[in-house]
C-alpha atoms as a PDB file:
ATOM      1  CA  UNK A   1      14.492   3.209  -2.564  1.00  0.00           C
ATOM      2  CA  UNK A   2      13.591   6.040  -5.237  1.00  0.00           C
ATOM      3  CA  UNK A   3      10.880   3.786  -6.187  1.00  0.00           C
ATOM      4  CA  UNK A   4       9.336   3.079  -2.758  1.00  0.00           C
ATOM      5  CA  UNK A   5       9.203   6.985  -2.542  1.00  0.00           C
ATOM      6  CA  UNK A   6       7.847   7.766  -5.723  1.00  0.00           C
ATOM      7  CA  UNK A   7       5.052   4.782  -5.383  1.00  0.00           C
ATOM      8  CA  UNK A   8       4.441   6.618  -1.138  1.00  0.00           C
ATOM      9  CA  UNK A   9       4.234   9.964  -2.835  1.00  0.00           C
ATOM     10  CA  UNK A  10       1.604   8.833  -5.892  1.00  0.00           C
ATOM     11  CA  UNK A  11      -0.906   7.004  -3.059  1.00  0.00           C
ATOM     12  CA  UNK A  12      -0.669  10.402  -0.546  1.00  0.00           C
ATOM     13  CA  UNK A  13      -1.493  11.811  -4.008  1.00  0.00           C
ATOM     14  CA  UNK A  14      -4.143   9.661  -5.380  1.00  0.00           C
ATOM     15  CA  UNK A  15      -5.414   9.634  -1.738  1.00  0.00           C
ATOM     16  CA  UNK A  16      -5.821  13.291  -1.531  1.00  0.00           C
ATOM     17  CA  UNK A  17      -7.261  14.048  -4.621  1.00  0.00           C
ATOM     18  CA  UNK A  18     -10.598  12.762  -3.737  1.00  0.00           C
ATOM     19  CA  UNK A  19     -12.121  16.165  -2.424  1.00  0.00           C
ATOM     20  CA  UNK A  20     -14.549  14.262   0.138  1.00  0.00           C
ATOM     21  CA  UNK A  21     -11.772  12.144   1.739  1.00  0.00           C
ATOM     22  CA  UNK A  22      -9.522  15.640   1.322  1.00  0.00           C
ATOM     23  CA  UNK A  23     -12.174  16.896   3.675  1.00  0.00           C
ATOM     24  CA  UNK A  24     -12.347  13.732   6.373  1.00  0.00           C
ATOM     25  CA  UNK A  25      -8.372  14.492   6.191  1.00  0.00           C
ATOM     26  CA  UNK A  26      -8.377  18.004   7.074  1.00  0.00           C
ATOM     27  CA  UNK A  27     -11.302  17.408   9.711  1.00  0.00           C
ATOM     28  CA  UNK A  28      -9.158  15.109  11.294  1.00  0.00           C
ATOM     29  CA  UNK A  29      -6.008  17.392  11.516  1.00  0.00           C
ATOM     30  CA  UNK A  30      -7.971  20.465  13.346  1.00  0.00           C
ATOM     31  CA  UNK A  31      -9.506  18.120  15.722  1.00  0.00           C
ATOM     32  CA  UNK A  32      -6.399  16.150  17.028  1.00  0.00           C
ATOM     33  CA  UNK A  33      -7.990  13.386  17.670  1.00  0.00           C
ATOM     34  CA  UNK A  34     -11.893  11.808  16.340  1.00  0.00           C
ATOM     35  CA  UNK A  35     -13.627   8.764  16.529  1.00  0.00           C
ATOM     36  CA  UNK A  36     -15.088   7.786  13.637  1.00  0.00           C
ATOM     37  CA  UNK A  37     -18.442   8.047  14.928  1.00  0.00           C
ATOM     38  CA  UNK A  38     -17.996  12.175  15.269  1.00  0.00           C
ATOM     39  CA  UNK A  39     -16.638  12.289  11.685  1.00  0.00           C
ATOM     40  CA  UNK A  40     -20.456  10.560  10.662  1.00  0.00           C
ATOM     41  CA  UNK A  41     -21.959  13.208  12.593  1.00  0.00           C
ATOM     42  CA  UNK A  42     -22.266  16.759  11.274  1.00  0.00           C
ATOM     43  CA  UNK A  43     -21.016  15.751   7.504  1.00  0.00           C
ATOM     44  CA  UNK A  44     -23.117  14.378   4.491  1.00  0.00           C
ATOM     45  CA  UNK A  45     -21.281  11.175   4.044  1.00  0.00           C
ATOM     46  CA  UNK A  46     -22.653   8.311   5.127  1.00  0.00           C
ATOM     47  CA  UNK A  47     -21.026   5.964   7.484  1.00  0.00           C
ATOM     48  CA  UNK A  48     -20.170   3.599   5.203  1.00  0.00           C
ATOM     49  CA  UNK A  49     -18.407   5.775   2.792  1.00  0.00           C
ATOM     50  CA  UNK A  50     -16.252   7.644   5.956  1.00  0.00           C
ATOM     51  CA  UNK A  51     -15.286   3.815   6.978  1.00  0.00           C
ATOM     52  CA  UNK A  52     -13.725   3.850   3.191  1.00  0.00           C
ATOM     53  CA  UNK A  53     -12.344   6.989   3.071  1.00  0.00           C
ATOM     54  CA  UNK A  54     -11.033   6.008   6.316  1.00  0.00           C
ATOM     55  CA  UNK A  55      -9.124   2.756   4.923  1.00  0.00           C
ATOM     56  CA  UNK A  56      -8.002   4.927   2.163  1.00  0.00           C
ATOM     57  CA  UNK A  57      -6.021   7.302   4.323  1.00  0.00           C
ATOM     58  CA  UNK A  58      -5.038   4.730   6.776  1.00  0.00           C
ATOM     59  CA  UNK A  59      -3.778   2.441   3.935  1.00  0.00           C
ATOM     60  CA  UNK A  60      -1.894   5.859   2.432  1.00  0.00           C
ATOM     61  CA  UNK A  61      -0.106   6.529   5.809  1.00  0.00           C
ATOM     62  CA  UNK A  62      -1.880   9.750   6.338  1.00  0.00           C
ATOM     63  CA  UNK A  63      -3.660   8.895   9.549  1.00  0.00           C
ATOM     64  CA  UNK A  64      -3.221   6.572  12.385  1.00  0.00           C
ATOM     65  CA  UNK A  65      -5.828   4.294  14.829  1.00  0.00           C
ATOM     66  CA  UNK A  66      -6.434   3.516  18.287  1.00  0.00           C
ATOM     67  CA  UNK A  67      -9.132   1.311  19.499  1.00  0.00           C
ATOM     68  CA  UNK A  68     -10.717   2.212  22.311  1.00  0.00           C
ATOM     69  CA  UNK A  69     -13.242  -0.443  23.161  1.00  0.00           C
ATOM     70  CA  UNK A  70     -15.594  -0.461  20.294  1.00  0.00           C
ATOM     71  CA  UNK A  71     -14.195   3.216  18.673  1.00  0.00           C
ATOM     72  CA  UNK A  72     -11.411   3.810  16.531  1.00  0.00           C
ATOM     73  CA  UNK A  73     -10.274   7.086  16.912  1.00  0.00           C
ATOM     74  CA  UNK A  74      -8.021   8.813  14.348  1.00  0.00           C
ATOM     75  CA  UNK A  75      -5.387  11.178  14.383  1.00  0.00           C
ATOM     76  CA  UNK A  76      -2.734  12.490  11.411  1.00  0.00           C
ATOM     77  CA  UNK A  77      -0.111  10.132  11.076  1.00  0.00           C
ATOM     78  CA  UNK A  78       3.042  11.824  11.837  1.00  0.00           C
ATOM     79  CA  UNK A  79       5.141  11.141   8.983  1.00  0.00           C
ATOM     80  CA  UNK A  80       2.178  10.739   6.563  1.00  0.00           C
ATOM     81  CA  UNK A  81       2.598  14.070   4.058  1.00  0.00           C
ATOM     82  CA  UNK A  82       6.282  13.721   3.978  1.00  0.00           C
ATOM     83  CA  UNK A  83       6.447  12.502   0.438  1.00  0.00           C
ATOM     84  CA  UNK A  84       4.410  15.656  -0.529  1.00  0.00           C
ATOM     85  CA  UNK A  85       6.542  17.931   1.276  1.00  0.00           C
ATOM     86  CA  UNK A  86       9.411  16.675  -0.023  1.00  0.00           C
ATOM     87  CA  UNK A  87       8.475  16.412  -3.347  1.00  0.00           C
ATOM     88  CA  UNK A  88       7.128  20.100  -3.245  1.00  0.00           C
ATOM     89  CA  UNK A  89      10.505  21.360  -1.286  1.00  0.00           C
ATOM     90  CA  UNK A  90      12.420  19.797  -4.625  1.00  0.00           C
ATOM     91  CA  UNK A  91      10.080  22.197  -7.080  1.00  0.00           C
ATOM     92  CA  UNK A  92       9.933  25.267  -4.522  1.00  0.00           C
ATOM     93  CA  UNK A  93      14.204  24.865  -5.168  1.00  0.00           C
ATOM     94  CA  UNK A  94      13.639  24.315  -9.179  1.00  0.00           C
ATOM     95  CA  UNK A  95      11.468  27.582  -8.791  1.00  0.00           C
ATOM     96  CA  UNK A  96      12.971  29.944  -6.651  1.00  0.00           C
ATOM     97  CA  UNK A  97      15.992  29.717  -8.628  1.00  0.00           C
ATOM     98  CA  UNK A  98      14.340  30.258 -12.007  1.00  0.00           C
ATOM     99  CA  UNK A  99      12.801  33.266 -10.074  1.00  0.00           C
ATOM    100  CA  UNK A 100      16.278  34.394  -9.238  1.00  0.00           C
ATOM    101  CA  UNK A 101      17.557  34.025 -12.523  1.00  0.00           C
ATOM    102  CA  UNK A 102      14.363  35.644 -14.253  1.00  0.00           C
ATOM    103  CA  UNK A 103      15.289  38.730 -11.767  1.00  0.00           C
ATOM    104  CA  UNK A 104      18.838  39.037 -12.599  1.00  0.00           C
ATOM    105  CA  UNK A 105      18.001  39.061 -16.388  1.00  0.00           C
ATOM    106  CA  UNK A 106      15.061  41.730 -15.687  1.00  0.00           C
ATOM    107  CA  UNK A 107      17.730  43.862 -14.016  1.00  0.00           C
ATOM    108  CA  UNK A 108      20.795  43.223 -16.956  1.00  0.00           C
ATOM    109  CA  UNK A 109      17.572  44.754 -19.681  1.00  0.00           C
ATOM    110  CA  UNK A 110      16.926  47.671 -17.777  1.00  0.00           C
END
């Protein structure tokens, strides 16, 4: 199991890291919902590249597709950061209690 979620959390990485599909990411969170026609429209980045960026997050588990007719639309996939959160949530622990301890040490010198 550790390995499944240490394999899910290097592809959200890996996936996220590319600042362009970053961007078709975080487009698709404030709108909802988009076809991938409306994510063409408006950016720099040609249809073929948002298709791949596309398959990128979809193959990640960051977003999620429903055909209607001949568009896809996208949305955030529910569950799709929680390897991120998690593994941040782990390190927020590690450093809010160095902070503490860094604090209480601070206070013992004064």
């Amino acid at each position: 199991m550790f390995m499944t979620i240490a394999v899910q959390l290097t592809n959200v990485m890996k996936t996220l890291a590319d600042p362009t599909r970053r961007a078709v990411f975080e487009r698709i969170a404030r709108e909802g919902e988009i076809a991938a026609t409306g994510l063409v429209k408006g950016s720099k980045v040609s249809q073929p590249a948002v298709s791949q960026h596309l398959r990128a997050l979809r193959d990640a588990g960051l977003v999620t597709e429903r055909r209607d007719g001949r568009h896809i639309h996208y949305r955030v996939a529910p569950n799709g950061l929680a390897p991120l959160v998690d593994w941040l949530g782990h390190y927020r622990a590690f450093w809010n209690e160095r902070f503490e301890n860094l604090e209480k040490l601070l206070k013992e010198t004064e």
